[in-house]
C-alpha atoms as a PDB file:
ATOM      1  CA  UNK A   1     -10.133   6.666 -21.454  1.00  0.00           C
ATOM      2  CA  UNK A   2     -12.876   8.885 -20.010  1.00  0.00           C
ATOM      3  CA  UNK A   3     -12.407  12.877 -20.339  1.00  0.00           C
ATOM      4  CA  UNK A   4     -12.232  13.478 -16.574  1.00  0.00           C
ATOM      5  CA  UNK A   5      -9.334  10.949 -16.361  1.00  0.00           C
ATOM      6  CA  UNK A   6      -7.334  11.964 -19.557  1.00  0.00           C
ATOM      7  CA  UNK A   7      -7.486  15.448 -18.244  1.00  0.00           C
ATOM      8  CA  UNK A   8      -6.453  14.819 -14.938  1.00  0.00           C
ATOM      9  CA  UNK A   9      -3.826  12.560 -15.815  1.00  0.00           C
ATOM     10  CA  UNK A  10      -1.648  15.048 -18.003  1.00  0.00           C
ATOM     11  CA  UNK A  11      -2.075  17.755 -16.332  1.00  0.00           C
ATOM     12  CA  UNK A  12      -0.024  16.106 -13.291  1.00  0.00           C
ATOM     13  CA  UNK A  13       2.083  15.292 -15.810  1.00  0.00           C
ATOM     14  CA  UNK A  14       2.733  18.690 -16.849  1.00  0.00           C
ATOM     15  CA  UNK A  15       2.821  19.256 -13.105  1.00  0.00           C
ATOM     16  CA  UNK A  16       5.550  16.780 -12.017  1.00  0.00           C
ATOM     17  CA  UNK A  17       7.203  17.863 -15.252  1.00  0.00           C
ATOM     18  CA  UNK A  18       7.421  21.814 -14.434  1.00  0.00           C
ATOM     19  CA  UNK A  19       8.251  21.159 -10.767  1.00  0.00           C
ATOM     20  CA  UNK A  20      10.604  18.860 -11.832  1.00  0.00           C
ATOM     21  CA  UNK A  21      12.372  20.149 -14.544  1.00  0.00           C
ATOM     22  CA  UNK A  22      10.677  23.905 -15.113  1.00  0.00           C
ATOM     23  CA  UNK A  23      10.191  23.492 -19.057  1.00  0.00           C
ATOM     24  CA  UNK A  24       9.522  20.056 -19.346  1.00  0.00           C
ATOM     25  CA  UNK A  25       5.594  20.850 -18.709  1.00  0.00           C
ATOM     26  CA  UNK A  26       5.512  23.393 -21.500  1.00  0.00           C
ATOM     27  CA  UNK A  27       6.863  20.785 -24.224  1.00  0.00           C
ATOM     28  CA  UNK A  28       4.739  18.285 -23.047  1.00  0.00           C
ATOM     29  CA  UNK A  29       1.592  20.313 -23.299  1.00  0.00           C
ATOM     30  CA  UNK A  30       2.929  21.582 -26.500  1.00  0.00           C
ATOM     31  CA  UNK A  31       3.515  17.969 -27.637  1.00  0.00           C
ATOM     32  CA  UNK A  32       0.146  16.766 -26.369  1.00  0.00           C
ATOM     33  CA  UNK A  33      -1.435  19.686 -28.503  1.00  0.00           C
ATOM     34  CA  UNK A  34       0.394  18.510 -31.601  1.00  0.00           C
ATOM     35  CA  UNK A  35      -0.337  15.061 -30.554  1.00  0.00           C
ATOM     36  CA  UNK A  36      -4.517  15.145 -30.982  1.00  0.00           C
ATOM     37  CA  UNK A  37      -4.405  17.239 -33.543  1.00  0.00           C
ATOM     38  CA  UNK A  38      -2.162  15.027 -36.002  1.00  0.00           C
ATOM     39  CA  UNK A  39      -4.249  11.971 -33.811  1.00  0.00           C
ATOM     40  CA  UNK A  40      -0.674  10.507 -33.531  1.00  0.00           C
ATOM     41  CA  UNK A  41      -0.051   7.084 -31.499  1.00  0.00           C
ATOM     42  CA  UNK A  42       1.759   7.255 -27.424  1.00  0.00           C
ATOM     43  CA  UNK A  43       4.534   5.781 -29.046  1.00  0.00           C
ATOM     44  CA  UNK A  44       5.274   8.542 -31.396  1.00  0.00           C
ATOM     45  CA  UNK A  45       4.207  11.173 -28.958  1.00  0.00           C
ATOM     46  CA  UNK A  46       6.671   9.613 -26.285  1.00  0.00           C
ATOM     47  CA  UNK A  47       9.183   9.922 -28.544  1.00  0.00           C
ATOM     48  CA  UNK A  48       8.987  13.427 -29.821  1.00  0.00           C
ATOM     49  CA  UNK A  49       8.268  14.501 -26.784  1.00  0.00           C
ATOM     50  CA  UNK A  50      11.742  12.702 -25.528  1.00  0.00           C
ATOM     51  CA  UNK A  51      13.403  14.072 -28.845  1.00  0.00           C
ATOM     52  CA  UNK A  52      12.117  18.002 -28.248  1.00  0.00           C
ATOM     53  CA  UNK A  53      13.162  18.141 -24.498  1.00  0.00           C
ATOM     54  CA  UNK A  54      16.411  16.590 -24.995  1.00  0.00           C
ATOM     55  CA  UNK A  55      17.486  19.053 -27.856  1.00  0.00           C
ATOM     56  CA  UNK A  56      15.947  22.173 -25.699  1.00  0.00           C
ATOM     57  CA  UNK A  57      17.834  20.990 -22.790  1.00  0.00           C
ATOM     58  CA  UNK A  58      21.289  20.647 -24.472  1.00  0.00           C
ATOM     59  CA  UNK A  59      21.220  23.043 -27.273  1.00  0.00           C
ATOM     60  CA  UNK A  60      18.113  25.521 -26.854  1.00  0.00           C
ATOM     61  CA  UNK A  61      17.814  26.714 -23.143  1.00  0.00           C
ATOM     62  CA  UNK A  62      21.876  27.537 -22.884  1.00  0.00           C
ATOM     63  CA  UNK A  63      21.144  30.066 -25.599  1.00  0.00           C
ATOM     64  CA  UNK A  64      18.219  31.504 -24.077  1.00  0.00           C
ATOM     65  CA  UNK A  65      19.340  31.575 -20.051  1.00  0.00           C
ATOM     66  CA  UNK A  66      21.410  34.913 -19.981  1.00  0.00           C
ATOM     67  CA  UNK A  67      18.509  37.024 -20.907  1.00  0.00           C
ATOM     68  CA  UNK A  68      17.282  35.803 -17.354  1.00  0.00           C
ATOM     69  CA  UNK A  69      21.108  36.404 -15.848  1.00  0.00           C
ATOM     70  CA  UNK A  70      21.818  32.462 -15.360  1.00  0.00           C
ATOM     71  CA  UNK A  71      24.727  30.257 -17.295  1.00  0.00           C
ATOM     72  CA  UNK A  72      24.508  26.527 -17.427  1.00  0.00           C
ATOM     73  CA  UNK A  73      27.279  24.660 -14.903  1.00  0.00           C
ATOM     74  CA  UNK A  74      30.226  23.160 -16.841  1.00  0.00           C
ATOM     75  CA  UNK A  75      29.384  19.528 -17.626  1.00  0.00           C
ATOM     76  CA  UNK A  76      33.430  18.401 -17.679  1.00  0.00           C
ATOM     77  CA  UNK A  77      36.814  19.683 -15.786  1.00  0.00           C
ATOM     78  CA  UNK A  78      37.308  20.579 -12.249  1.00  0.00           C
ATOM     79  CA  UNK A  79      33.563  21.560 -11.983  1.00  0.00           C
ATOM     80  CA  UNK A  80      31.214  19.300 -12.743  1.00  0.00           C
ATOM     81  CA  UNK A  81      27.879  17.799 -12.016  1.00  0.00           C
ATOM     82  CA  UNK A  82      28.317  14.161  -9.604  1.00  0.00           C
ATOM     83  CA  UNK A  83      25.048  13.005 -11.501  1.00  0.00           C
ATOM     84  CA  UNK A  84      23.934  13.728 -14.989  1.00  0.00           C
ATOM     85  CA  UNK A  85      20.529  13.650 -14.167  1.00  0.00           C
ATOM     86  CA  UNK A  86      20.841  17.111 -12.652  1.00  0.00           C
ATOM     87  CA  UNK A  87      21.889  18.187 -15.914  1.00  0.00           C
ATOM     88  CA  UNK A  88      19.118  16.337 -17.804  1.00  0.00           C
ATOM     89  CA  UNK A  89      16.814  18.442 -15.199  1.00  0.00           C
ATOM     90  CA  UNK A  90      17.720  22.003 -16.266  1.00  0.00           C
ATOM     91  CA  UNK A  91      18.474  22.415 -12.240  1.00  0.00           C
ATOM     92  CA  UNK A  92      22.702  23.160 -12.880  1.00  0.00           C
ATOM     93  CA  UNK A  93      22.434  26.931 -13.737  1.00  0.00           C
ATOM     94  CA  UNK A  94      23.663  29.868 -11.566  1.00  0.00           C
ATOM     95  CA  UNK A  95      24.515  33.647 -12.252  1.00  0.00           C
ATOM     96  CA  UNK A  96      27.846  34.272 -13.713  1.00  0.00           C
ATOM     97  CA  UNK A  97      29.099  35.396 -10.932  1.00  0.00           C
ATOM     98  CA  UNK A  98      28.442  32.098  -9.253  1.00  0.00           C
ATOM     99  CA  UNK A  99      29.956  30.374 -12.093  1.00  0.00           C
ATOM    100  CA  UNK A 100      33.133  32.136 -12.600  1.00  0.00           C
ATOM    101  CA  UNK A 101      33.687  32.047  -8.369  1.00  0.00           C
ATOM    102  CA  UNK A 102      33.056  28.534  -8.453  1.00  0.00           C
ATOM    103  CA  UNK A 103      35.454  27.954 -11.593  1.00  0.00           C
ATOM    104  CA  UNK A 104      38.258  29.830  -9.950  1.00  0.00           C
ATOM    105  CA  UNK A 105      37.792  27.942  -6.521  1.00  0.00           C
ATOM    106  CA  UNK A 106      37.549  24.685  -8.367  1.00  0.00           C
ATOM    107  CA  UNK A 107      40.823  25.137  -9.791  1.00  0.00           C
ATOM    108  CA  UNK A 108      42.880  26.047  -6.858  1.00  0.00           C
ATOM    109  CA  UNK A 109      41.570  23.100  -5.591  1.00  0.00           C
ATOM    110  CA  UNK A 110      42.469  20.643  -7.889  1.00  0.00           C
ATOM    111  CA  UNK A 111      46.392  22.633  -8.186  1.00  0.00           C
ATOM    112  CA  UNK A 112      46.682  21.817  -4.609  1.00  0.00           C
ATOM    113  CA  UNK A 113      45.195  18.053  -4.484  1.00  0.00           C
ATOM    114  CA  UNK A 114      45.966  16.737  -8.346  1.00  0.00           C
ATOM    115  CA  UNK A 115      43.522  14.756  -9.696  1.00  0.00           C
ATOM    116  CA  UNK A 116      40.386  16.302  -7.915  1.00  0.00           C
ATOM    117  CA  UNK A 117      37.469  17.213  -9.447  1.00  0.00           C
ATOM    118  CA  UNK A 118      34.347  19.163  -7.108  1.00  0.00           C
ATOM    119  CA  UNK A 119      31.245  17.753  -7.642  1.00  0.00           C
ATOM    120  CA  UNK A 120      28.268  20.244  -7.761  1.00  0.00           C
ATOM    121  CA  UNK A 121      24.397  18.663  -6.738  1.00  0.00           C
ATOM    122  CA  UNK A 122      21.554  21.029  -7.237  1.00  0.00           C
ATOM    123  CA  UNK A 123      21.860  24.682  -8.535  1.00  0.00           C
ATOM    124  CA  UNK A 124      19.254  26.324  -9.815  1.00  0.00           C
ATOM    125  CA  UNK A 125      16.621  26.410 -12.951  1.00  0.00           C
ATOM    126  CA  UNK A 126      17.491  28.369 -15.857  1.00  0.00           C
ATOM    127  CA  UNK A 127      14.140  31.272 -16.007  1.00  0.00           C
ATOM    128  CA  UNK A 128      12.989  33.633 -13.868  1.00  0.00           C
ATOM    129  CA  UNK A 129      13.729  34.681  -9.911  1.00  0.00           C
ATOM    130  CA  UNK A 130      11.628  33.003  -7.147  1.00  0.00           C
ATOM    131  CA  UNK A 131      10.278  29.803  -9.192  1.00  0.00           C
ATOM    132  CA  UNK A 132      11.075  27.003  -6.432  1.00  0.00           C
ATOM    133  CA  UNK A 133      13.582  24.233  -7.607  1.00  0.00           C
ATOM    134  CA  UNK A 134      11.598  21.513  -5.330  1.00  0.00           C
ATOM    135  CA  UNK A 135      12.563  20.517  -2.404  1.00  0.00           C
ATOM    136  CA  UNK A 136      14.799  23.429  -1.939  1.00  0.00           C
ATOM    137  CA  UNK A 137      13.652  26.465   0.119  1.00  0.00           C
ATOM    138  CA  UNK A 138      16.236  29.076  -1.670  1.00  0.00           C
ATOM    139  CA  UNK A 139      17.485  28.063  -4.857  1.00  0.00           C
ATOM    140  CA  UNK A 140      15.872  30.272  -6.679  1.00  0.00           C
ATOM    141  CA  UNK A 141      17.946  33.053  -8.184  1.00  0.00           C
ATOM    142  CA  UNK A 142      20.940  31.906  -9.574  1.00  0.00           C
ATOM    143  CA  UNK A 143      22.587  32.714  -6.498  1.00  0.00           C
ATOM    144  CA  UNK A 144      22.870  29.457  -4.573  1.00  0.00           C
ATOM    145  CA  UNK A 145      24.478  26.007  -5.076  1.00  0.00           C
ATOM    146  CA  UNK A 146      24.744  22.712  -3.208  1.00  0.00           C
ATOM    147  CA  UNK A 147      28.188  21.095  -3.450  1.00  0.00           C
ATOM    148  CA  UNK A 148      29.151  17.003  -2.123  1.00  0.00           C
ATOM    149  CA  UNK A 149      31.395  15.967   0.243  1.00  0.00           C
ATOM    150  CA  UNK A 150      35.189  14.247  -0.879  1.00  0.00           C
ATOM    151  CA  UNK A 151      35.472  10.829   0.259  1.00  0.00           C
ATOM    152  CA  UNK A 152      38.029   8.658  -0.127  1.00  0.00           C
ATOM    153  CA  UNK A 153      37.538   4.668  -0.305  1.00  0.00           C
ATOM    154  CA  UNK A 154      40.315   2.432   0.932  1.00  0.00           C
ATOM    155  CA  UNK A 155      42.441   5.351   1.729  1.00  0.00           C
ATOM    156  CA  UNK A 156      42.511   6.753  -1.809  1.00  0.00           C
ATOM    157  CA  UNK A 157      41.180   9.831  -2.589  1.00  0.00           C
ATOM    158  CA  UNK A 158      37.877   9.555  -4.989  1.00  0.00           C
ATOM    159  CA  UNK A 159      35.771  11.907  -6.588  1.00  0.00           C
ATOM    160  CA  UNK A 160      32.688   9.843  -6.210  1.00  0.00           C
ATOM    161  CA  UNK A 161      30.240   9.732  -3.041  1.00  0.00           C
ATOM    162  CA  UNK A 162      28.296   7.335  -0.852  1.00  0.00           C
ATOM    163  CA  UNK A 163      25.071   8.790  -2.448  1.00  0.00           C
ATOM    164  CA  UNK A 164      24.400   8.540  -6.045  1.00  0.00           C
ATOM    165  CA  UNK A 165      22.606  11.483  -5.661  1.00  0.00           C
ATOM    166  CA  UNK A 166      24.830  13.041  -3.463  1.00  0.00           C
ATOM    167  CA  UNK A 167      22.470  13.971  -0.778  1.00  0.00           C
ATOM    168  CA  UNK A 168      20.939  11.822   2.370  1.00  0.00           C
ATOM    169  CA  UNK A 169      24.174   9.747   3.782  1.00  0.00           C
ATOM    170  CA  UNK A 170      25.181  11.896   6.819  1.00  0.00           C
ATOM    171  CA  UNK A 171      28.447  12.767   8.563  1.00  0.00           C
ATOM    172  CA  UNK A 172      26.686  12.362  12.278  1.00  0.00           C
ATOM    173  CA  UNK A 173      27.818  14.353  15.107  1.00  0.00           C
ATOM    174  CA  UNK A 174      30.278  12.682  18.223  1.00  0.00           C
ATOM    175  CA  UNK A 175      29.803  12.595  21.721  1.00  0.00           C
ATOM    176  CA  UNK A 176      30.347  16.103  23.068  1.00  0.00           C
ATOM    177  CA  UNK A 177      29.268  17.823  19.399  1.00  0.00           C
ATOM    178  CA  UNK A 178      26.183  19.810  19.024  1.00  0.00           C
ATOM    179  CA  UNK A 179      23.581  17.576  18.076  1.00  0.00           C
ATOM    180  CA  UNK A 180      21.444  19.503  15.785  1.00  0.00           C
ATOM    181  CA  UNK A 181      19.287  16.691  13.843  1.00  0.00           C
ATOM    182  CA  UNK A 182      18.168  15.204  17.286  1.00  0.00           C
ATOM    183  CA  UNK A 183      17.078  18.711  18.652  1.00  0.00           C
ATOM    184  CA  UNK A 184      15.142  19.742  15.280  1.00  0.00           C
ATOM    185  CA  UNK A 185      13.639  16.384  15.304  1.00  0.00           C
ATOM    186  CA  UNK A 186      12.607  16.715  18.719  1.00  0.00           C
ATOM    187  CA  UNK A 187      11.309  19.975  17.859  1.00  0.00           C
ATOM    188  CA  UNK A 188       8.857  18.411  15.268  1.00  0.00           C
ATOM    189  CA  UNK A 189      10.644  19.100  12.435  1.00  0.00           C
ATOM    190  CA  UNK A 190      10.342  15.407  11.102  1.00  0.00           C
ATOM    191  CA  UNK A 191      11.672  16.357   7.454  1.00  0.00           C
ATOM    192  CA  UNK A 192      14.979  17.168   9.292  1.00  0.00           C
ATOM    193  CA  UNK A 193      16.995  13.848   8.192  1.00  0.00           C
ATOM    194  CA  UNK A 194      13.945  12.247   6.151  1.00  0.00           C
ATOM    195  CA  UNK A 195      16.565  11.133   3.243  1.00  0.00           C
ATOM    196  CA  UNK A 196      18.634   8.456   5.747  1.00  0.00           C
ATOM    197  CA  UNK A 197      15.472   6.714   5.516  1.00  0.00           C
ATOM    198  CA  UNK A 198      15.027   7.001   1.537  1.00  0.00           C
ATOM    199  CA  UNK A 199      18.900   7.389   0.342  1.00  0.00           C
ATOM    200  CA  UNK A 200      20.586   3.501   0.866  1.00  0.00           C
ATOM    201  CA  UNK A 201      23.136   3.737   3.075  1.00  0.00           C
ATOM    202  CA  UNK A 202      25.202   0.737   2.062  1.00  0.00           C
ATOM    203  CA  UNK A 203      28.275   2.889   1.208  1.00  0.00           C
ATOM    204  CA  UNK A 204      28.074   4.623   4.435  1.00  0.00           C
ATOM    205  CA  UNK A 205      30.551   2.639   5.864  1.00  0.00           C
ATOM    206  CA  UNK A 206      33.122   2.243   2.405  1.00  0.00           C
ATOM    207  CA  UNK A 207      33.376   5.666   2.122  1.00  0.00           C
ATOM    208  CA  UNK A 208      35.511   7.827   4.269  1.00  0.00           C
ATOM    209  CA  UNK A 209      35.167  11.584   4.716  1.00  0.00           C
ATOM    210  CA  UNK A 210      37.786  13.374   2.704  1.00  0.00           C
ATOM    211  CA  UNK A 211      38.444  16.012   5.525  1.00  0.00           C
ATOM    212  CA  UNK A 212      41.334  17.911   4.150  1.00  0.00           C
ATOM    213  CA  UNK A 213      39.675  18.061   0.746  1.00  0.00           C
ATOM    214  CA  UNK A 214      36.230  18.990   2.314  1.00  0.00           C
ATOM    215  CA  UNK A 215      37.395  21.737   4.501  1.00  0.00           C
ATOM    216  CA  UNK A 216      39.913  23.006   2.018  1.00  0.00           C
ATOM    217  CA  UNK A 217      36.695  23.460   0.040  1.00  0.00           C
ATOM    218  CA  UNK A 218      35.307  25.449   2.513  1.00  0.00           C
ATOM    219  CA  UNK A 219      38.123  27.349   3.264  1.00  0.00           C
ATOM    220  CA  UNK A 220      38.467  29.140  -0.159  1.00  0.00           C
ATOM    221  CA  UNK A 221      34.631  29.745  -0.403  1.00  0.00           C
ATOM    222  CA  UNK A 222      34.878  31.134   2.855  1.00  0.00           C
ATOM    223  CA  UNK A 223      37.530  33.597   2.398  1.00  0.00           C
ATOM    224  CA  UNK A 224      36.148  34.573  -1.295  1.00  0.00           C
ATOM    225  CA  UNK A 225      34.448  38.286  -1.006  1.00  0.00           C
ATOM    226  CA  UNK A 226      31.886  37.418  -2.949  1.00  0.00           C
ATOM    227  CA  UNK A 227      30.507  34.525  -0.843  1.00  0.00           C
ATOM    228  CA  UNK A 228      27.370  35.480   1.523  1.00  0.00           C
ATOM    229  CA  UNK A 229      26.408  32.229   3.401  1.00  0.00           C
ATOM    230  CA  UNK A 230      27.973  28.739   3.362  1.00  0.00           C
ATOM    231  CA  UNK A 231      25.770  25.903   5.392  1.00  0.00           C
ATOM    232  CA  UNK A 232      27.071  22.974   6.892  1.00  0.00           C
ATOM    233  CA  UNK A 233      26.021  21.214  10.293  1.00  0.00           C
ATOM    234  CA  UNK A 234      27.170  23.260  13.499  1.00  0.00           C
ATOM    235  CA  UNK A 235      29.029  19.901  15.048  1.00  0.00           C
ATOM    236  CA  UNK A 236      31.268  20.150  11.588  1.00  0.00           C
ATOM    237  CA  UNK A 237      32.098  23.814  11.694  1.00  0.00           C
ATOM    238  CA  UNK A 238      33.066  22.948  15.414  1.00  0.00           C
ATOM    239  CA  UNK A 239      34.924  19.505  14.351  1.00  0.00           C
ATOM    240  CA  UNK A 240      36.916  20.991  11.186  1.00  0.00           C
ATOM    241  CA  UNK A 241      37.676  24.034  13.336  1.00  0.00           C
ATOM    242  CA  UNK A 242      35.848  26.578  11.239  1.00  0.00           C
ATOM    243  CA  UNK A 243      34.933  28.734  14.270  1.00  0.00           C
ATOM    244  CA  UNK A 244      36.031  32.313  12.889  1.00  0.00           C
ATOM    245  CA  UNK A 245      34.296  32.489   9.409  1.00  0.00           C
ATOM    246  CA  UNK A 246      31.435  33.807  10.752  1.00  0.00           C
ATOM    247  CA  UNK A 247      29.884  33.325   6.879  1.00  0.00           C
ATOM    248  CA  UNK A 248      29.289  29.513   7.621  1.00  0.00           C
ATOM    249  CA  UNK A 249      26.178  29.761   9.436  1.00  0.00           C
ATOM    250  CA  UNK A 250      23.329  27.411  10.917  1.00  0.00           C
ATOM    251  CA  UNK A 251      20.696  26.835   8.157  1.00  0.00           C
ATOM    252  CA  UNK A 252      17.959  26.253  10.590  1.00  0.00           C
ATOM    253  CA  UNK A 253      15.395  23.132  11.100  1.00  0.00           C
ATOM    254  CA  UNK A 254      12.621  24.388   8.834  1.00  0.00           C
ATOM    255  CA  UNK A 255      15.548  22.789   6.615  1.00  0.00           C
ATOM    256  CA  UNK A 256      17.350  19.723   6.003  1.00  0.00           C
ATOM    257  CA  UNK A 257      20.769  18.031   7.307  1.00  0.00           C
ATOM    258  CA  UNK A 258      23.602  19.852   5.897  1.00  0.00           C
ATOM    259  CA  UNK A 259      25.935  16.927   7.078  1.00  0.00           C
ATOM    260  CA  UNK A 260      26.282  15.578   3.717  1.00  0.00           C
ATOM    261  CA  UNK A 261      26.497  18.221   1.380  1.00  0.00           C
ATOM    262  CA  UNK A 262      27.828  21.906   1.317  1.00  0.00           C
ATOM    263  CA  UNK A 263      25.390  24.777   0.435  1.00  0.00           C
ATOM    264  CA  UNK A 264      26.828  27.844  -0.747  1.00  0.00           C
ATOM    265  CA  UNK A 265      25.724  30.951  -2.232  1.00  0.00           C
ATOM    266  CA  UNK A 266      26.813  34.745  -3.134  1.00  0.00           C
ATOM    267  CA  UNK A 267      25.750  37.915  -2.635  1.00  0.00           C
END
């Protein structure tokens, strides 16, 4: 492989894998260092590279995180992630604060509907204040995290959702709603509802909005002093009758649909 090439090809590598996953571009330079120098094969490199990020995921970076004020997300009981990959992608860490609200909320949950467990999406990385978690505009200090929907299939509650990902299959608004994604997308803000057209929507229709689950949810965060903002879509706050919290607030079109997911975050 020429020089130009080789070069160009892992450093967006390192790229994608510090945008991605904010450490993973360190190890793999580190590994592609060790990697010429011992002249070892891709195989071998692949591996160790796999074996390193892996063990500083699980077992190094929740050490190191409180010296930057952030805590790792539980993996198991009434919190937990809906996908593991956002785990495996350092982007489930959050102040304590966070954590410990979230814990306690969690729990009064689940007393009042047994069985349920609250699914958290993206967080935030584990180092340092203003490094972007991508494609997030905020989640950057520990403060903020993105929680699904409860949906129930066949009229039975389930903690799983339409989305494996948990983002991009939308709760649209009615006839006489405020109709937010069709203004910002007339507006020009195209990125508005981009993920309908990525996420499959196949579940769309098998899964049913858990509403007393969802705005129970909402409720507690609400009413929690700590909590600073909560965004949802303005036709749900009007539907679920959410009127007087003013905390649950518009998040604007320079954003994305907030019809599928709850953001919340603390002061």
């Amino acid at each position: 492989m020429k020089k130009p090439l080789f070069f160009l090809l892992h450093l967006g590598l390192i790229l994608l894998l510090t945008v991605s996953t904010q450490v993973g571009g360190i190890i793999y330079f580190l590994v592609l260092i060790l990697a010429l120098t011992l002249k070892l094969s891709r195989a071998a490199s692949i591996a160790i590279f796999l074996g390193i990020y892996v063990l500083s995921t699980f077992l190094v970076i929740p050490l190191i995180a409180p010296i930057f004020g952030r805590t790792a997300l539980p993996l198991t009981g009434n919190l937990r992630p809906l996908n593991f990959g956002t785990c495996l992608l350092n982007r489930h860490y959050a102040t304590p604060e966070l954590k410990n609200q979230m814990e306690t909320i969690c729990d009064k949950l689940a007393a009042k509907f047994k069985g349920t467990s609250t699914k958290y999406l993206d967080a935030n990385f584990p180092f340092v204040n203003e490094f972007p978690l991508f494609p997030h505009l905020s989640h950057n200090d520990g403060k903020k995290l993105d929680l699904a929907f409860f949906y129930n299939i066949d009229h039975k509650r389930t903690n799983k959702a339409p989305s494996f990902i948990g983002y991009g299959v939308y709760e649209d608004p009615r006839n006489g709603e405020s109709d937010y994604p069709t203004d910002c997308k007339q507006s020009g803000y195209w990125q508005y509802d981009l993920l309908s057209s990525i996420v499959p929507q196949w579940n769309k229709n098998r899964y049913k909005l858990d509403i007393d689950r969802t705005r129970e949810l909402i409720r507690l965060l609400a009413e929690d002093e700590l909590t600073s903002k909560i965004f949802i879509e303005p036709h749900l706050k009007q539907r679920w009758k959410l009127n007087k919290y003013d905390n649950i607030r518009f998040h604007g079109c320079q954003s994305v649909r907030h019809d599928d997911h709850i953001h919340t975050q603390i002061k």
